[in-house]
Protein backbone atom coordinates (compact mmCIF):
# COMPACT_ATOMS: atom_id res chain seq x y z
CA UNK A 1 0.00 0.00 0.00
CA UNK A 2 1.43 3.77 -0.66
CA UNK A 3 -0.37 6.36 1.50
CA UNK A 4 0.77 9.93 0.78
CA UNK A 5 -0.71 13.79 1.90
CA UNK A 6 -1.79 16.11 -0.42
CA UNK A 7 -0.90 19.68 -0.34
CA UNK A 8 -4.41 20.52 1.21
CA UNK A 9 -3.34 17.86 3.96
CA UNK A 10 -5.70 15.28 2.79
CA UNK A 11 -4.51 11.53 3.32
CA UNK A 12 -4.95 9.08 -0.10
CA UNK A 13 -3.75 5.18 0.09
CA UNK A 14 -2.77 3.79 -2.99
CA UNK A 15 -3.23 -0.19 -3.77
CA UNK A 16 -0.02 -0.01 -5.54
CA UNK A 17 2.03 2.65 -8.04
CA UNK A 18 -0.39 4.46 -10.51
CA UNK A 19 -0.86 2.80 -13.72
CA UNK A 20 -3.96 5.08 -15.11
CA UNK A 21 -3.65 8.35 -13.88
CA UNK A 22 -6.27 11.12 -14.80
CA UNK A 23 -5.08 15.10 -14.48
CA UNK A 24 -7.57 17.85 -14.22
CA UNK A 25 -5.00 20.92 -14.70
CA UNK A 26 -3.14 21.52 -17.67
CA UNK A 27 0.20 22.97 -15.90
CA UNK A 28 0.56 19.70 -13.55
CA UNK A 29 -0.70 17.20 -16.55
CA UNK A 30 2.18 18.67 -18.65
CA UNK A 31 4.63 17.67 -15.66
CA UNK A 32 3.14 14.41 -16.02
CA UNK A 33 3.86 14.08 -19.14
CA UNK A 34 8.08 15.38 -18.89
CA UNK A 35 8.39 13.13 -15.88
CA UNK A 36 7.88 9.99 -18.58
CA UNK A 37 4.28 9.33 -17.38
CA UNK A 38 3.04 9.08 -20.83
CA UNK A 39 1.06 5.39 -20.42
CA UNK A 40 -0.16 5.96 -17.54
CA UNK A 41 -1.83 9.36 -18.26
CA UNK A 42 -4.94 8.57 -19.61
CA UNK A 43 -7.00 11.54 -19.25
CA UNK A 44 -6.54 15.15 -19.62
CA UNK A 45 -8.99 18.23 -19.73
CA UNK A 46 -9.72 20.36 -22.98
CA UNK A 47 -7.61 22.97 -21.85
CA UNK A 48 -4.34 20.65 -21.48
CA UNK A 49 -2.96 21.28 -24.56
CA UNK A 50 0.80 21.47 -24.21
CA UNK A 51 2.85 18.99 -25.35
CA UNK A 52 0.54 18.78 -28.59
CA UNK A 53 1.07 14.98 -28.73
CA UNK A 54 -0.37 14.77 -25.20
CA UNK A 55 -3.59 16.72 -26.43
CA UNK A 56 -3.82 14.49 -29.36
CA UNK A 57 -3.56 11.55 -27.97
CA UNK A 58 -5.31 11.58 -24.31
CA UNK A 59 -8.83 11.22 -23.46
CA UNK A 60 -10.42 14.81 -22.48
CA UNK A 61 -12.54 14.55 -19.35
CA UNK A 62 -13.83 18.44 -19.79
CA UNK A 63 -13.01 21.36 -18.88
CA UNK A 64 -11.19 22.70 -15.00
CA UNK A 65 -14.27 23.91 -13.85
CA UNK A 66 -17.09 21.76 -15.68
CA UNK A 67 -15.42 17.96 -15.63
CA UNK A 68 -16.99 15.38 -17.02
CA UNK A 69 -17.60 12.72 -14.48
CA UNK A 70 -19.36 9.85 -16.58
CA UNK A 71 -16.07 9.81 -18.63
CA UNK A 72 -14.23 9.84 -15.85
CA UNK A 73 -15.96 6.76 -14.14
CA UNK A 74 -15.53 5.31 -17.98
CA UNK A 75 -11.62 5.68 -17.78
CA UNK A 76 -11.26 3.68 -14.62
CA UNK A 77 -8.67 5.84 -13.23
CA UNK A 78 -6.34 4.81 -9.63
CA UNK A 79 -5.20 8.08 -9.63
CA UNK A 80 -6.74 11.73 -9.89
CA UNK A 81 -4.20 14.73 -9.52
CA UNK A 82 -6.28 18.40 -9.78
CA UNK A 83 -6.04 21.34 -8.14
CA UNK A 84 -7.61 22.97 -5.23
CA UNK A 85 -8.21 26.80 -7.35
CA UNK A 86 -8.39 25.31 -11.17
CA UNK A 87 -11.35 22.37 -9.94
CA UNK A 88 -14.65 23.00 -8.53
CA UNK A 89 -14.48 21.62 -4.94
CA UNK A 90 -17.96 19.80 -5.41
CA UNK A 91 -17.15 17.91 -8.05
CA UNK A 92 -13.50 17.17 -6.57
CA UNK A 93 -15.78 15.43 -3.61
CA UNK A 94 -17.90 13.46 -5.72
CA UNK A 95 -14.71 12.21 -7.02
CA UNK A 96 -12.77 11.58 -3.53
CA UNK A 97 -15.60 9.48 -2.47
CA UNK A 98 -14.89 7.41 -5.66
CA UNK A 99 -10.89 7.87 -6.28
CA UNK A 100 -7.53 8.24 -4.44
CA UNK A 101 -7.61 12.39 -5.39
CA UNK A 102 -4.28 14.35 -4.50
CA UNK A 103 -5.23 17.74 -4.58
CA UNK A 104 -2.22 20.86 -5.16
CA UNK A 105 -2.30 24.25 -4.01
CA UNK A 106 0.01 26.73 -5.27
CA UNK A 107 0.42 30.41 -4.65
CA UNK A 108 4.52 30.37 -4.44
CA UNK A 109 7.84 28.88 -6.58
CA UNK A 110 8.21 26.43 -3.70
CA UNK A 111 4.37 25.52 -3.65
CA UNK A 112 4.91 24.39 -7.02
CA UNK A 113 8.96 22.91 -6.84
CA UNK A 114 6.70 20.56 -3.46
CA UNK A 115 4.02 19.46 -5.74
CA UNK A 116 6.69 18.13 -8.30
CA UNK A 117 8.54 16.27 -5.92
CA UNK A 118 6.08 15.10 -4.06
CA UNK A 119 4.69 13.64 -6.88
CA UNK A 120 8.04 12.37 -8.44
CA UNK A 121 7.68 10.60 -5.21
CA UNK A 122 4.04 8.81 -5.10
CA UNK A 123 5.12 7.73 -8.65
CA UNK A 124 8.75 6.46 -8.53
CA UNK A 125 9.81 9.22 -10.78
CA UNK A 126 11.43 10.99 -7.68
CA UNK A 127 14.90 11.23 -9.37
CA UNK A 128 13.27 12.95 -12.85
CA UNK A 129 11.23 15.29 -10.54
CA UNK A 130 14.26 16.79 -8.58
CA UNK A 131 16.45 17.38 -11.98
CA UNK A 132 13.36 19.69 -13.45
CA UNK A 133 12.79 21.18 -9.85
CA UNK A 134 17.23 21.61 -9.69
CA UNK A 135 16.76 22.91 -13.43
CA UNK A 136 14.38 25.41 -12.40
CA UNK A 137 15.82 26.86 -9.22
CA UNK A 138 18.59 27.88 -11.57
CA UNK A 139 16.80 29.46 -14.29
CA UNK A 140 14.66 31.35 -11.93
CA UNK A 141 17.18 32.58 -9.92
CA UNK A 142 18.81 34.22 -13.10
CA UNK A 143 15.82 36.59 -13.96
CA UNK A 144 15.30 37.51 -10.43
CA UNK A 145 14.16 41.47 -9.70
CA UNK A 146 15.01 41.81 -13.48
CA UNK A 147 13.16 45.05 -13.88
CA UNK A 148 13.41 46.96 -10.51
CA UNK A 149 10.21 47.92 -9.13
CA UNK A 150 7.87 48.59 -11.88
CA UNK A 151 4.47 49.27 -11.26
CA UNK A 152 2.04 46.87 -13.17
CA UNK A 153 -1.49 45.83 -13.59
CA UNK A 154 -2.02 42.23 -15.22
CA UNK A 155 -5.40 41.72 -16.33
CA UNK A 156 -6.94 38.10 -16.64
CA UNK A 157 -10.09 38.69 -17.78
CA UNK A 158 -12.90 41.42 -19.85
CA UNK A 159 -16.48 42.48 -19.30
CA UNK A 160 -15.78 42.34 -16.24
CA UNK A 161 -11.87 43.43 -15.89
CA UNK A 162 -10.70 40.85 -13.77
CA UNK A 163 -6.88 41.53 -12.30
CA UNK A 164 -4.75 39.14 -10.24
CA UNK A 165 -3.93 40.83 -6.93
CA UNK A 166 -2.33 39.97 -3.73
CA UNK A 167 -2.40 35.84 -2.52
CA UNK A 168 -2.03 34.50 -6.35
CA UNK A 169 1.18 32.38 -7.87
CA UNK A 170 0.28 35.35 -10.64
CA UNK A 171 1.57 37.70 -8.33
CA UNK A 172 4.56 36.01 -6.86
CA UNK A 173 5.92 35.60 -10.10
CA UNK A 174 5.62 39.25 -11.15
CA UNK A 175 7.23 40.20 -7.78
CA UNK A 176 9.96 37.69 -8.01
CA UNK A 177 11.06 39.40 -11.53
CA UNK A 178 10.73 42.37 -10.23
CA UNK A 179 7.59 44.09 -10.68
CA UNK A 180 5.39 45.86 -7.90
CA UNK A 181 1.95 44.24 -8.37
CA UNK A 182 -0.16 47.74 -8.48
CA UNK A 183 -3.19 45.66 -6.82
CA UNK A 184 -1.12 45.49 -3.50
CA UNK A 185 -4.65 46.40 -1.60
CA UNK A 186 -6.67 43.46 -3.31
CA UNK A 187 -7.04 39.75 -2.30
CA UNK A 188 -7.06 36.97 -5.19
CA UNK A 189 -9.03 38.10 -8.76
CA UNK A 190 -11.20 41.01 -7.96
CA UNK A 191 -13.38 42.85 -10.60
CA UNK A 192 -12.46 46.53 -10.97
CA UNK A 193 -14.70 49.29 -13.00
CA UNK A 194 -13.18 51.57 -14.81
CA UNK A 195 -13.71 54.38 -12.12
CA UNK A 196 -11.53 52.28 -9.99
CA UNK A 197 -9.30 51.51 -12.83
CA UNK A 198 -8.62 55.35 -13.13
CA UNK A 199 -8.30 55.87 -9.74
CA UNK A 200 -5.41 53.50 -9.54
CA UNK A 201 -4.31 54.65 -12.77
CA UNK A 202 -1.41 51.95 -13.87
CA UNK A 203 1.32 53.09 -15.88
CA UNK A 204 1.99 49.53 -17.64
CA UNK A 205 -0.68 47.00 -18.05
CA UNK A 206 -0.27 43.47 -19.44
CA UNK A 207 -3.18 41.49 -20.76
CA UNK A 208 -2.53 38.17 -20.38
CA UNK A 209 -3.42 35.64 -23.46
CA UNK A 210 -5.01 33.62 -20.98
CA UNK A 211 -7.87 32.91 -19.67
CA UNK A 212 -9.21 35.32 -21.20
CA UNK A 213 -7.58 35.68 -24.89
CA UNK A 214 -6.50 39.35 -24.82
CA UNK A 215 -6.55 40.48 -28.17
CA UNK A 216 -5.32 43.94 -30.33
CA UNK A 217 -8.61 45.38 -30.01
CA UNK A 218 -9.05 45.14 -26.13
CA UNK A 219 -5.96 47.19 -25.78
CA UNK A 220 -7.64 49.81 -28.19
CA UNK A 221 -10.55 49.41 -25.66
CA UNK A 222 -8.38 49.89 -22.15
CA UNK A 223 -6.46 53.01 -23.67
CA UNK A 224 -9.49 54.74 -24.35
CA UNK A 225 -10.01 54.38 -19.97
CA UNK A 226 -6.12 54.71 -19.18
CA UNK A 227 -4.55 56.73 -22.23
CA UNK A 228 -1.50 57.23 -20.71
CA UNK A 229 -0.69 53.03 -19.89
CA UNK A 230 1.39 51.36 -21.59
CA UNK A 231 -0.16 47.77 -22.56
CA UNK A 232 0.76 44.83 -23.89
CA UNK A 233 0.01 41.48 -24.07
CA UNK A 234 1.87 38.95 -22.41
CA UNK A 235 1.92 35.24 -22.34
CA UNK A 236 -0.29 33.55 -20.08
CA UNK A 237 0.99 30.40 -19.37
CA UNK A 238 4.53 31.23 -18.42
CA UNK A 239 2.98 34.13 -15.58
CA UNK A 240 0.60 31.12 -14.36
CA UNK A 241 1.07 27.50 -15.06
CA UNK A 242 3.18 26.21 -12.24
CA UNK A 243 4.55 22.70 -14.15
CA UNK A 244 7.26 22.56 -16.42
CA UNK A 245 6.04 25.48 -18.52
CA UNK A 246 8.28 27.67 -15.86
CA UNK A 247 11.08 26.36 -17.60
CA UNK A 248 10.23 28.97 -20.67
CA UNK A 249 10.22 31.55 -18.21
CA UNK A 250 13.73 33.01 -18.03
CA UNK A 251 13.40 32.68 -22.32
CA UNK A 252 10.11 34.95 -22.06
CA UNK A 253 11.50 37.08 -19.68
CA UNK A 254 14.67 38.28 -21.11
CA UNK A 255 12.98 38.97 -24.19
CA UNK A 256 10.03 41.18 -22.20
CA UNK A 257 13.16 43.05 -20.72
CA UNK A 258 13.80 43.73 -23.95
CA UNK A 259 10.79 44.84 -25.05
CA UNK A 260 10.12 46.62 -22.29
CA UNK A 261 13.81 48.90 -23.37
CA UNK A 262 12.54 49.92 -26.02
CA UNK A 263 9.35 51.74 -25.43
């Protein structure tokens, strides 16, 4: 028997190592798939889409938020590995009182390097786990406090504007590359109007590609509320998924600081 704790403390008992393992979050089910899991994944959600051979290949069990459970039952799964802000907690229970569920939750760099190993762990790919969480430390470390102290607003979402604030991984990675997160007085994903929006008044504003798809014509749309901001769009994924997409991040990063010279 294996009996591990999740990262919301929960106890699971496995009858033996994972052979069909579903993953409800795109970041973690990309992990999944670097650490060499790729036979035992058999289910992914629609939004899972990195690597594209994964997407092609895997069953899709829904989306974060609306899972299908009827496929899920179908695919027989020992092993469910979501996410305690991407998954809807109700469903998650239905699913707990079925499955061995190991939940993550992830606001920090070391939230996510635990998750990893923890995992490499429950699945005997321990040694795999700690070379991408070694390979990371490093290339984080080189873009930290890269722009020094720059004032930004990152939008995730339109009608309503949605930002991430304070308590978010979001936020921890703009502050660890050295932005000042402009929503310092706001908890999680709050909606702001766009009285509040000039109140605050950002001078740079990135909106993100996901999960909302930010497009040319919404910045059109935020100058006409903030017409002195700079904004841009920025790549979702590598300011939010907390797998083995972080590994673009020092890549993405260098070439924002480059960007950013020459405006």
């Amino acid at each position: 028997m294996l009996h591990a704790k999740d990262q919301i403390r929960k106890r699971i008992t496995l009858g033996s190592k994972p052979k069909r393992i579903i993953s409800l979050v795109p970041s973690q089910s990309e992990f999944l798939w670097d650490l060499g899991l790729r036979e035992e994944l058999v289910g992914i959600t629609k939004f899972c889409i990195h690597p594209a051979e994964m997407f092609a290949s895997k069953s899709r069990v829904g989306g974060t938020k609306k899972l299908d459970l009827k496929k899920i039952r179908d695919l027989k799964p020992d092993l469910i590995i979501g996410n305690k802000e991407e998954n809807e907690k109700e469903q998650i229970e239905a699913l707990q009182k079925e499955f061995p569920v190991w939940m993550s939750d992830i606001y920090t760099f070391e939230d996510s390097f635990a998750m990893m190993e923890d995992l490499g762990m429950l699945l005997d790919k321990y040694a795999e786990a700690k070379l991408i969480v070694e390979t990371l430390r490093a290339s984080l470390s080189g873009i930290h406090n890269t722009f020094s102290k720059q004032p930004v607003a990152y939008f995730i979402w339109n009608k309503p504007y949605m930002l991430a604030a304070k308590n978010t991984f979001i936020d921890h990675v703009l502050s660890h590359i050295g932005f000042e997160n402009v929503m310092v007085d706001f908890q999680r994903y709050p909606e702001l109007d766009e009285k509040t929006l000039k109140t605050i008044n950002p001078e740079l504003c990135f909106l993100s590609s996901e999960p909302f798809p930010f497009k040319e014509k919404h910045i059109q749309a935020l100058q006409k509320i903030l017409p002195d901001a700079k904004i841009i769009i920025v790549d979702g994924e590598v300011f939010s998924w907390y797998g083995t997409r972080l590994l673009h991040l020092e890549e993405y990063v260098t070439g924002l600081a480059l960007r950013h010279a020459g405006h």
